[in-house]
Protein backbone atom coordinates (compact mmCIF):
# COMPACT_ATOMS: atom_id res chain seq x y z
CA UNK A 1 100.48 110.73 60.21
CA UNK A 2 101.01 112.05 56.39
CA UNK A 3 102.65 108.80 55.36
CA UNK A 4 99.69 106.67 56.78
CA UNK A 5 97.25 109.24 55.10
CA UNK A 6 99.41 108.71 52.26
CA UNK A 7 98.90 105.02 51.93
CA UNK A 8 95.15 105.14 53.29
CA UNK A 9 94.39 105.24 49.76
CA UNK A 10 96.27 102.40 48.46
CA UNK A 11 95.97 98.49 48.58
CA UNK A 12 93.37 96.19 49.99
CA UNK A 13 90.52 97.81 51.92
CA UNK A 14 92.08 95.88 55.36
CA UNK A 15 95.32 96.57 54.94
CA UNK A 16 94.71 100.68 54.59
CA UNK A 17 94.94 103.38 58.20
CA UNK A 18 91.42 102.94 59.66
CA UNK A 19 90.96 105.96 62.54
CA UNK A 20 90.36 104.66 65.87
CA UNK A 21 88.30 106.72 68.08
CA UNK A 22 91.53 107.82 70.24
CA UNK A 23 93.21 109.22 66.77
CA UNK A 24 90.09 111.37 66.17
CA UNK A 25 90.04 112.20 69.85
CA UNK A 26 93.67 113.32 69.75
CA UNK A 27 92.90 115.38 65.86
CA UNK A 28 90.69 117.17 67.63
CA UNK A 29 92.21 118.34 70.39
CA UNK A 30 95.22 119.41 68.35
CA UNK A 31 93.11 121.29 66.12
CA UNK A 32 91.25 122.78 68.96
CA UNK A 33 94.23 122.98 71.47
CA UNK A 34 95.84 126.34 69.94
CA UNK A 35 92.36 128.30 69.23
CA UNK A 36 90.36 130.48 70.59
CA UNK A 37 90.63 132.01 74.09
CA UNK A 38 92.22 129.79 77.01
CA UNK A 39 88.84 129.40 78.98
CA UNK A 40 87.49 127.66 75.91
CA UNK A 41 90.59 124.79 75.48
CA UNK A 42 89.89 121.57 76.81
CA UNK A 43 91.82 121.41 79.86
CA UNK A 44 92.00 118.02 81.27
CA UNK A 45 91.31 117.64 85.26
CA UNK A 46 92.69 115.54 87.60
CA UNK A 47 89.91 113.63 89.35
CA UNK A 48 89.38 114.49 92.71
CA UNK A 49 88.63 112.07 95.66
CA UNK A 50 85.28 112.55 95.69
CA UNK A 51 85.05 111.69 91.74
CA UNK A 52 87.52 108.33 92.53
CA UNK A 53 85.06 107.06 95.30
CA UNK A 54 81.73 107.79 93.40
CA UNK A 55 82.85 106.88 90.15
CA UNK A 56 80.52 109.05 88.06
CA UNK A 57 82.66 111.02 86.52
CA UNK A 58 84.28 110.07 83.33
CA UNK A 59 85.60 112.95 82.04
CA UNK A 60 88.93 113.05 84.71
CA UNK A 61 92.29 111.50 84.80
CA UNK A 62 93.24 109.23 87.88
CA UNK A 63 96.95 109.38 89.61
CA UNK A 64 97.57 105.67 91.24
CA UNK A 65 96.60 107.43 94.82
CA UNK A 66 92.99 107.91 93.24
CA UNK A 67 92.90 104.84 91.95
CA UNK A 68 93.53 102.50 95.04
CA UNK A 69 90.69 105.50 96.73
CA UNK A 70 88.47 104.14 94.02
CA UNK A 71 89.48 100.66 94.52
CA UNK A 72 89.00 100.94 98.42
CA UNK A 73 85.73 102.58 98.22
CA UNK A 74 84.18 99.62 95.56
CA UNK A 75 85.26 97.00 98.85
CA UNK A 76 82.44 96.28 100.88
CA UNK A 77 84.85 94.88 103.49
CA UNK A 78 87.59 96.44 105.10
CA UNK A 79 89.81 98.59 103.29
CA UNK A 80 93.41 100.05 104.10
CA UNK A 81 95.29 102.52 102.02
CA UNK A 82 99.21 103.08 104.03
CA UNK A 83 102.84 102.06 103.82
CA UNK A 84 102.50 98.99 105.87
CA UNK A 85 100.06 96.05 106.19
CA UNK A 86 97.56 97.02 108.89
CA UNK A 87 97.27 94.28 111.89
CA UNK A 88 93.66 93.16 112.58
CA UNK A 89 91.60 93.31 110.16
CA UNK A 90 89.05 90.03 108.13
CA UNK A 91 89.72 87.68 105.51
CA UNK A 92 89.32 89.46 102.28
CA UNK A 93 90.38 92.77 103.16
CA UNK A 94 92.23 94.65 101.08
CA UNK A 95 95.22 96.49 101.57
CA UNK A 96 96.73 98.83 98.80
CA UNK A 97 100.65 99.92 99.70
CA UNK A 98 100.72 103.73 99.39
CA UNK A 99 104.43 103.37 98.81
CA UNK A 100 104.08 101.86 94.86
CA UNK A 101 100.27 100.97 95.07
CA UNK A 102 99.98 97.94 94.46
CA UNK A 103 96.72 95.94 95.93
CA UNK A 104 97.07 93.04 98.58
CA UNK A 105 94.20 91.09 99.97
CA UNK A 106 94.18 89.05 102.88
CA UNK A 107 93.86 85.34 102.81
CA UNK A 108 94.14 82.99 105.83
CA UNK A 109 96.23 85.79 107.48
CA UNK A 110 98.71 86.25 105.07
CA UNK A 111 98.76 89.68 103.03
CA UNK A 112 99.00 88.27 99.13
CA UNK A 113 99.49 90.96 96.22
CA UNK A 114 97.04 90.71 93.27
CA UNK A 115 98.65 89.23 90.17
CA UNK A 116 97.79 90.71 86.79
CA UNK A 117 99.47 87.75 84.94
């Protein structure tokens, strides 16, 4: 961090360290980690199921089991969260594999996995 403070200073105004709102998210939790008394720290949470379903809260971290909760409960059609593909179920379900999480939907009876590319 000094040697990009260092050159912050230097050269053309778009080729200097601009602070992103994550670096002065992450300065102030160092500077705030180590003081004060514990109960006063910012302690992150992990969310709860509750707070994965509702979505409301944005102040909790998701594990990829909370995650395919949330993505279940934003599916207004059938839903299935478990090692294996469930059997009857309607086009457009979704299944998410508990195993490594990743998200299948059904279409024309065959489970397909979502593609992020």
């Amino acid at each position: 961090m000094n040697s990009l403070n260092n050159n912050a200073s230097s050269g053309p105004v778009n080729n200097r360290f601009q602070p992103t709102k994550a670096t002065n998210a992450m300065n102030f939790l160092n500077n705030n980690a180590s003081s004060g008394p514990a109960n006063n720290r910012f302690q992150p949470t992990k969310a709860t199921k509750v707070d994965a379903e509702s979505g409301l809260n944005n102040d909790r971290w998701m594990t990829p089991l909370r995650t395919a909760q949330a993505i279940a409960a934003m599916n207004p059609r059938s839903t299935f969260i478990s090692p294996t593909p469930p059997s009857a179920t309607t086009q457009g379900s979704i299944w998410v594999n508990s195993e490594n999480y990743r998200p299948h939907v059904l279409q024309d009876g065959i489970w397909a996995e979502f593609s992020t590319n």
